[in-house]
C-alpha atoms as a PDB file:
ATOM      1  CA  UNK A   1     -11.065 -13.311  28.794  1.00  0.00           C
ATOM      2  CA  UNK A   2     -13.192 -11.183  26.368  1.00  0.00           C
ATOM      3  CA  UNK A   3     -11.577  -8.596  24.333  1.00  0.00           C
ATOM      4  CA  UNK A   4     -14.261  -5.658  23.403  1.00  0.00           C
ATOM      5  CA  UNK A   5     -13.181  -2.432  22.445  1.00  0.00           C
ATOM      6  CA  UNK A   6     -13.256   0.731  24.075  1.00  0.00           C
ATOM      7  CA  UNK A   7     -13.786   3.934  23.403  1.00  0.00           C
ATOM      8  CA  UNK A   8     -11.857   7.227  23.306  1.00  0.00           C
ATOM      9  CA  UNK A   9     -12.587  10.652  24.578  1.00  0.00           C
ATOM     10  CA  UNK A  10     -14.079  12.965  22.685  1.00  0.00           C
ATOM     11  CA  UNK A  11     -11.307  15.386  24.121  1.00  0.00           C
ATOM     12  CA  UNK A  12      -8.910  13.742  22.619  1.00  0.00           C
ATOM     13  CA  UNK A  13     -10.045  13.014  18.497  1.00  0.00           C
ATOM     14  CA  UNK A  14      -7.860  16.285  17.802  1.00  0.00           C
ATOM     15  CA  UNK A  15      -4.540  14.576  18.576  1.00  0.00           C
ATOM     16  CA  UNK A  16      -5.953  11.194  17.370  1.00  0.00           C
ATOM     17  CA  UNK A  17      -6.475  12.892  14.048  1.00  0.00           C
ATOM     18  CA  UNK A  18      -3.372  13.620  13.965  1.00  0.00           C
ATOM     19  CA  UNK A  19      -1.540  10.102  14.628  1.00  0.00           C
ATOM     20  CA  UNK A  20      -4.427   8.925  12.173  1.00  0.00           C
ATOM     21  CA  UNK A  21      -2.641  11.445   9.520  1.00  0.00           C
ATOM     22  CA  UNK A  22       0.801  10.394  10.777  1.00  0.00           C
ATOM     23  CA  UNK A  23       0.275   7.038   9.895  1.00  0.00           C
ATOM     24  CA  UNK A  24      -1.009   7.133   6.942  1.00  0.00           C
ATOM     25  CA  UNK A  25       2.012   8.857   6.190  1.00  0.00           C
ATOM     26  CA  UNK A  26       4.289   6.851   7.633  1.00  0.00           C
ATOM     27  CA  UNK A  27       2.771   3.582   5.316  1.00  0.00           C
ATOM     28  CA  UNK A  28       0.894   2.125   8.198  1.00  0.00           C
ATOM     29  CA  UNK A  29      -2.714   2.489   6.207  1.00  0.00           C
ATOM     30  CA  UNK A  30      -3.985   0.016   8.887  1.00  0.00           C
ATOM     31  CA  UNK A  31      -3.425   1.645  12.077  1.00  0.00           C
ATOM     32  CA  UNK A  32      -4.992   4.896  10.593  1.00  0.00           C
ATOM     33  CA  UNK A  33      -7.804   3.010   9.423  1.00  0.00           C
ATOM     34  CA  UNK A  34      -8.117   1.705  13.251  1.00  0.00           C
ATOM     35  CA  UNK A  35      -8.150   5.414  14.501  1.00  0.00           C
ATOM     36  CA  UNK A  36     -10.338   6.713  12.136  1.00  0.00           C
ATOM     37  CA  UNK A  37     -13.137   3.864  13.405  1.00  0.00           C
ATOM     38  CA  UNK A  38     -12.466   4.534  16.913  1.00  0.00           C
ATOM     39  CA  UNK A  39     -12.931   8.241  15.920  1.00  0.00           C
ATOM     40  CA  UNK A  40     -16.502   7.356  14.077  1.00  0.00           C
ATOM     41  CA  UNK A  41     -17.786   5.359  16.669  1.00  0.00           C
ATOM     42  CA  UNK A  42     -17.951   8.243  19.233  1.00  0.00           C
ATOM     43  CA  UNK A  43     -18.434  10.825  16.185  1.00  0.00           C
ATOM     44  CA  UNK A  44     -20.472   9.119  13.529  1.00  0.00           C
ATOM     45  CA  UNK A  45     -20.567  11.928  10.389  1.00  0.00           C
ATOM     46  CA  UNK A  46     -16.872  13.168  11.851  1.00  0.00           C
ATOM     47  CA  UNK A  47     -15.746  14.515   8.276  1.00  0.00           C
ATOM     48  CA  UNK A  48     -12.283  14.603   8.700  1.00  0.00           C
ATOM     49  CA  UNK A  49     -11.821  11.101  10.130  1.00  0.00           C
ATOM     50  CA  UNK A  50     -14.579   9.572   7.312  1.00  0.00           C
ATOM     51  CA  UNK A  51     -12.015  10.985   4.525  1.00  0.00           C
ATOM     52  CA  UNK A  52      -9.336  10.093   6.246  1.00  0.00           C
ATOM     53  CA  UNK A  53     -10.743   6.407   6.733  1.00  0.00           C
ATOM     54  CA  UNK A  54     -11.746   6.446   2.714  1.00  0.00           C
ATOM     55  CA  UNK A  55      -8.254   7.181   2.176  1.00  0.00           C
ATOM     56  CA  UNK A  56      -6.294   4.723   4.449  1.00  0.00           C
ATOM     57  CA  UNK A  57      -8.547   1.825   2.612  1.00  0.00           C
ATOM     58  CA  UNK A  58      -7.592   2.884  -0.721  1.00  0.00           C
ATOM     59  CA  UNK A  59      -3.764   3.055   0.931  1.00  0.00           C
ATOM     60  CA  UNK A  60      -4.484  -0.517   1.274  1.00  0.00           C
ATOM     61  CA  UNK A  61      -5.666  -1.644  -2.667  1.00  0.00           C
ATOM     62  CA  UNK A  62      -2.995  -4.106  -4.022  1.00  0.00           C
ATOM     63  CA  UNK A  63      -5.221  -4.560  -6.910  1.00  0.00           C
ATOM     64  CA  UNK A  64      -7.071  -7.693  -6.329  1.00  0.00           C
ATOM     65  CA  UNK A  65     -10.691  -8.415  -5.606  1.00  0.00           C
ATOM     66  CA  UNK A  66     -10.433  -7.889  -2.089  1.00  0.00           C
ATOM     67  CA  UNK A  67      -9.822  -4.730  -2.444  1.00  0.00           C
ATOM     68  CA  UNK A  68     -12.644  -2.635  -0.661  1.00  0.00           C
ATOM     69  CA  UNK A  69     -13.048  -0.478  -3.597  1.00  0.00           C
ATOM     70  CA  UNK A  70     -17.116  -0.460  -3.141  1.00  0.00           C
ATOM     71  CA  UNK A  71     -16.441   0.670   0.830  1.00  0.00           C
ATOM     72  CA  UNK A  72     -14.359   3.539  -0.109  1.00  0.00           C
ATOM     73  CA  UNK A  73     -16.754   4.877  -2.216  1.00  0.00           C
ATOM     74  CA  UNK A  74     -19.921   4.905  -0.103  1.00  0.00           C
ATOM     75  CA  UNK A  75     -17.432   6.092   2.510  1.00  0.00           C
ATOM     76  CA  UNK A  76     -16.300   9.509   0.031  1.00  0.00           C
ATOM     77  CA  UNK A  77     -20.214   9.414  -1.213  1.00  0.00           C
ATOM     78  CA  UNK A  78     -21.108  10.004   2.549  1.00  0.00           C
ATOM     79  CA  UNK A  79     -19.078  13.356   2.581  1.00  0.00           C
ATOM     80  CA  UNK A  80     -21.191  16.062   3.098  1.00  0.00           C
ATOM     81  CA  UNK A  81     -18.960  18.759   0.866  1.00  0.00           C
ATOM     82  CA  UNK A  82     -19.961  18.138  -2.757  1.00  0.00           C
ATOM     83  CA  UNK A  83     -16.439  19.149  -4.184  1.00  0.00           C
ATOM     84  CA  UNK A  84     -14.828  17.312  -1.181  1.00  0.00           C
ATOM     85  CA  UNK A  85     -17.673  14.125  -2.748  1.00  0.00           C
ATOM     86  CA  UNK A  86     -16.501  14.404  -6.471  1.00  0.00           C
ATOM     87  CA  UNK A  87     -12.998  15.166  -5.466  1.00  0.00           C
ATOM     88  CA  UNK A  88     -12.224  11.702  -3.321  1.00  0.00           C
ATOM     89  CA  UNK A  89     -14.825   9.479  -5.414  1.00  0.00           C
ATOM     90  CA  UNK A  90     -12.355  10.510  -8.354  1.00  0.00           C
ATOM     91  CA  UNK A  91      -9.445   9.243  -6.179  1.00  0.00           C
ATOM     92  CA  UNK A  92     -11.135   5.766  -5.643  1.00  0.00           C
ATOM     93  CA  UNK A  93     -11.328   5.490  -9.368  1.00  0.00           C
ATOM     94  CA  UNK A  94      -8.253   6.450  -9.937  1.00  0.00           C
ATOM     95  CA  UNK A  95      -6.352   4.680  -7.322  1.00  0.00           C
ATOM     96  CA  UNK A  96      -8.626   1.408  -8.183  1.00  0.00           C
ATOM     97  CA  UNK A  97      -7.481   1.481 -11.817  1.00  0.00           C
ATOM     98  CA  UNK A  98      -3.347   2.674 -11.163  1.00  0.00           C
ATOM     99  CA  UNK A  99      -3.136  -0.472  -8.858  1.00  0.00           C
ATOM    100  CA  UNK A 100      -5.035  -2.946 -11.375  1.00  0.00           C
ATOM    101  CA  UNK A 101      -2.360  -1.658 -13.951  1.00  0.00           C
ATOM    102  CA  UNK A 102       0.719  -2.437 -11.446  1.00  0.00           C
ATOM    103  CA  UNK A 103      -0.515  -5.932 -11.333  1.00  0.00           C
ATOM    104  CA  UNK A 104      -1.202  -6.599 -14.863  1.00  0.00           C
ATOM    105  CA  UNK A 105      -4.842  -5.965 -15.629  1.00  0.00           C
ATOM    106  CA  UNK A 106      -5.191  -4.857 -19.418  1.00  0.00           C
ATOM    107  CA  UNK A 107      -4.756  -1.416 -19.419  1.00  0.00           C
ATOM    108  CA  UNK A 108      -7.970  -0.898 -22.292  1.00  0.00           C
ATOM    109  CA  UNK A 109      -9.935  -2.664 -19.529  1.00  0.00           C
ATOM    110  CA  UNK A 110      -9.299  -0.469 -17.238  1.00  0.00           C
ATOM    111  CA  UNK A 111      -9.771   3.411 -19.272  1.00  0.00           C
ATOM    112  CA  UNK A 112     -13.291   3.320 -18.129  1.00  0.00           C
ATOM    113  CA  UNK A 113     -12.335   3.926 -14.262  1.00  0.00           C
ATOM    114  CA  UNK A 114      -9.598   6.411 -15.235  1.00  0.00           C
ATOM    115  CA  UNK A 115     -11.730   8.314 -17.348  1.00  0.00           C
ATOM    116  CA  UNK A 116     -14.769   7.993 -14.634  1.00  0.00           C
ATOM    117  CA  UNK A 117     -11.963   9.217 -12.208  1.00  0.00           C
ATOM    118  CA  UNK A 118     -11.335  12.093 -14.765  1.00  0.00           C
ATOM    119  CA  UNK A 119     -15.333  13.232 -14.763  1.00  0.00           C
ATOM    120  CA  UNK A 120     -15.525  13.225 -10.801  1.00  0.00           C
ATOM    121  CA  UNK A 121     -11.850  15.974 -11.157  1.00  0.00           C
ATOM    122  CA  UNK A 122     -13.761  18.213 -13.749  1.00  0.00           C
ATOM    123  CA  UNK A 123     -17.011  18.531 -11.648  1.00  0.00           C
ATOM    124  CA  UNK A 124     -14.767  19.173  -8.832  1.00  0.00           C
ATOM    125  CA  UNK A 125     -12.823  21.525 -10.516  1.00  0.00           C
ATOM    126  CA  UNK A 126     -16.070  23.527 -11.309  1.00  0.00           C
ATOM    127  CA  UNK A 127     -16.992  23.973  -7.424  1.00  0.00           C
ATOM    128  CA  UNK A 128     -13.476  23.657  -5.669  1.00  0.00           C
ATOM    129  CA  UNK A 129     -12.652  26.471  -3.185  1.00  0.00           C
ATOM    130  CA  UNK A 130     -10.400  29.365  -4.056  1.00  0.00           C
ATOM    131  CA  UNK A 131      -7.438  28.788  -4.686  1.00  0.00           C
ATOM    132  CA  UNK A 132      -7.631  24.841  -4.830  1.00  0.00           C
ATOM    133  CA  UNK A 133      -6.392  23.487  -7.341  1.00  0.00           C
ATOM    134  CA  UNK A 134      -6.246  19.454  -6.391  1.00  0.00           C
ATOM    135  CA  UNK A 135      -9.063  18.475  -8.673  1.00  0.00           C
ATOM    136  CA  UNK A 136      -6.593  19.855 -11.359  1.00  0.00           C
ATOM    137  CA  UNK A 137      -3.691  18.223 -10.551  1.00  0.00           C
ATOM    138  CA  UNK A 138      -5.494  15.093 -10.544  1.00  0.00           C
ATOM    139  CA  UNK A 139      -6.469  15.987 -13.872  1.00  0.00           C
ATOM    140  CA  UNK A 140      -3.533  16.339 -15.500  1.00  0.00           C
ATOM    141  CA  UNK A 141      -1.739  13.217 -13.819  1.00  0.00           C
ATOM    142  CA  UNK A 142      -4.806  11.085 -15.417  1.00  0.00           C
ATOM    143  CA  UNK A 143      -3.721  12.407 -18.500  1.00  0.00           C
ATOM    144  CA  UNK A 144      -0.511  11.761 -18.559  1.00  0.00           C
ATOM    145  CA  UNK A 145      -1.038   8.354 -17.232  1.00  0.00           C
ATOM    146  CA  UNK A 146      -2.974   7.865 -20.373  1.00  0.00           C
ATOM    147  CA  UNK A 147      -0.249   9.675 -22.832  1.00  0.00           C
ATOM    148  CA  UNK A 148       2.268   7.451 -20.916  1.00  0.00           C
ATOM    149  CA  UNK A 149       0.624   3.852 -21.986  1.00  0.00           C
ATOM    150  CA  UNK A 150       0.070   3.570 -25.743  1.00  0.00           C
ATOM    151  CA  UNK A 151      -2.332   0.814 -25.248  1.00  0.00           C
ATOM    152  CA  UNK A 152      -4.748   3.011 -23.184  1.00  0.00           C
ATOM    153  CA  UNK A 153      -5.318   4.268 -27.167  1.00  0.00           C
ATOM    154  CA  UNK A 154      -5.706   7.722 -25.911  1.00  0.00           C
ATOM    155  CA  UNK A 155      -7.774   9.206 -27.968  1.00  0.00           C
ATOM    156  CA  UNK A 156     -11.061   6.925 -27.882  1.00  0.00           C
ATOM    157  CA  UNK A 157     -13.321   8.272 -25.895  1.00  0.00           C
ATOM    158  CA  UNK A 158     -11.690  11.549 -24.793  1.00  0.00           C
ATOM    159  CA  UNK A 159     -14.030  13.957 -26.134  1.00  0.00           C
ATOM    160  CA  UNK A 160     -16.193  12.450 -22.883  1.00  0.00           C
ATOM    161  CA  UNK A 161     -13.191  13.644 -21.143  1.00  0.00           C
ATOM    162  CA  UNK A 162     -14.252  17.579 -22.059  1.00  0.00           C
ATOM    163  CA  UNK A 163     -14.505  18.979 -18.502  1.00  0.00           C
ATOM    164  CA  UNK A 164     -17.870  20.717 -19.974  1.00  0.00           C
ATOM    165  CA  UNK A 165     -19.479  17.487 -20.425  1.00  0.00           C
ATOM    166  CA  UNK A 166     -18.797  16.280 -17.057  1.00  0.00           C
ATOM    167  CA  UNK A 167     -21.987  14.713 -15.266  1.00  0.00           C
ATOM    168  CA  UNK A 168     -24.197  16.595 -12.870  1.00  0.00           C
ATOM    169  CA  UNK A 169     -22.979  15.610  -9.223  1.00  0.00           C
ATOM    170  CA  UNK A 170     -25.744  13.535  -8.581  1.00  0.00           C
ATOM    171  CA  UNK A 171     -24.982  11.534 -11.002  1.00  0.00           C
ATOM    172  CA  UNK A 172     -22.282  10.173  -9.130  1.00  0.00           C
ATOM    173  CA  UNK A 173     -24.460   8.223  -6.543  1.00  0.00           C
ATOM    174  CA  UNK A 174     -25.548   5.728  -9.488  1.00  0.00           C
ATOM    175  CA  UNK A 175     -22.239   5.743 -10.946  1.00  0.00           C
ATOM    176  CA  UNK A 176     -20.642   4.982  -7.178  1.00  0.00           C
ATOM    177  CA  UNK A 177     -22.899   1.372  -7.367  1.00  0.00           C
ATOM    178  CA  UNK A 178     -22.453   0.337 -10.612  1.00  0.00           C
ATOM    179  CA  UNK A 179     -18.464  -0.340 -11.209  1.00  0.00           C
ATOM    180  CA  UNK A 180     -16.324  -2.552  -9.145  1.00  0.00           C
END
């Protein structure tokens, strides 16, 4: 017997969304990740289930090199919201580094992809919606990740962290391919 996978309604990627959501909440980054390809592959540029596919993988990072760090950022680069792009690529960063740290990596090594993280928040912050403040409260718990760790040495580098300097959003592509 062949196994081959089938596909869902489109009638039905509302409530799939949904369990997709659900699961990810629940700690089951996995099965969301499963919806959110069954999802794509009737509804390629589906923008919901693409971030919520970027967000179930980096659910998954434990920290090691098979983490698919590089696939959640083309995934997040692939949004077609720039805010909703800077926003999420941040995350990556920021969730790539936080799980290096829980398994040991030196945290010096690693103030490149928090502070990376940090530039992708402020040119958020510039173009978020009304009333959104997420890039901001990614922001600030950056920071105090970095106030909390004495050997991040906090203050080298931080002037880069000035939300005025932050790079122009297309900037973000080339930064996307160059870290792991």
């Amino acid at each position: 017997m062949t196994y081959q996978l089938k596909p869902i309604s489109k009638a039905s990627v509302p409530e799939a969304l949904d369990k997709a959501e659900l699961y990810r909440f629940i700690n089951e980054p996995e099965e969301a990740e499963s919806i959110c390809r069954d999802i794509l592959a009737i509804d390629p540029e589906h923008q919901l289930a693409l971030r919520l596919l970027g967000l179930a993988i980096t659910d998954q990072f434990i920290g090691a090199s098979s983490d698919r760090y590089p696939e959640a950022l083309s995934i997040f680069q692939s949004l077609h919201d720039p805010y909703e792009q800077s926003y999420y690529t941040g995350l990556v960063f920021e969730r790539h580094a936080k799980t290096q740290l829980l398994v040991g990596y030196d945290a010096r090594a690693l103030l490149p992809l928090i502070e990376e993280a940090m530039r992708c928040f402020a040119a958020a912050e510039k173009i978020r919606p009304p009333r959104n403040d997420d890039s901001i409260l990614r922001w600030n718990r950056c920071v105090r990740l970095l106030q909390s760790r004495p050997d991040f040495h906090f203050g080298i580098g931080s002037e880069a962290l000035d939300a005025e300097n932050s790079p122009a959003p297309d900037s973000q592509a080339r930064r996307a391919g160059g870290t792991n």
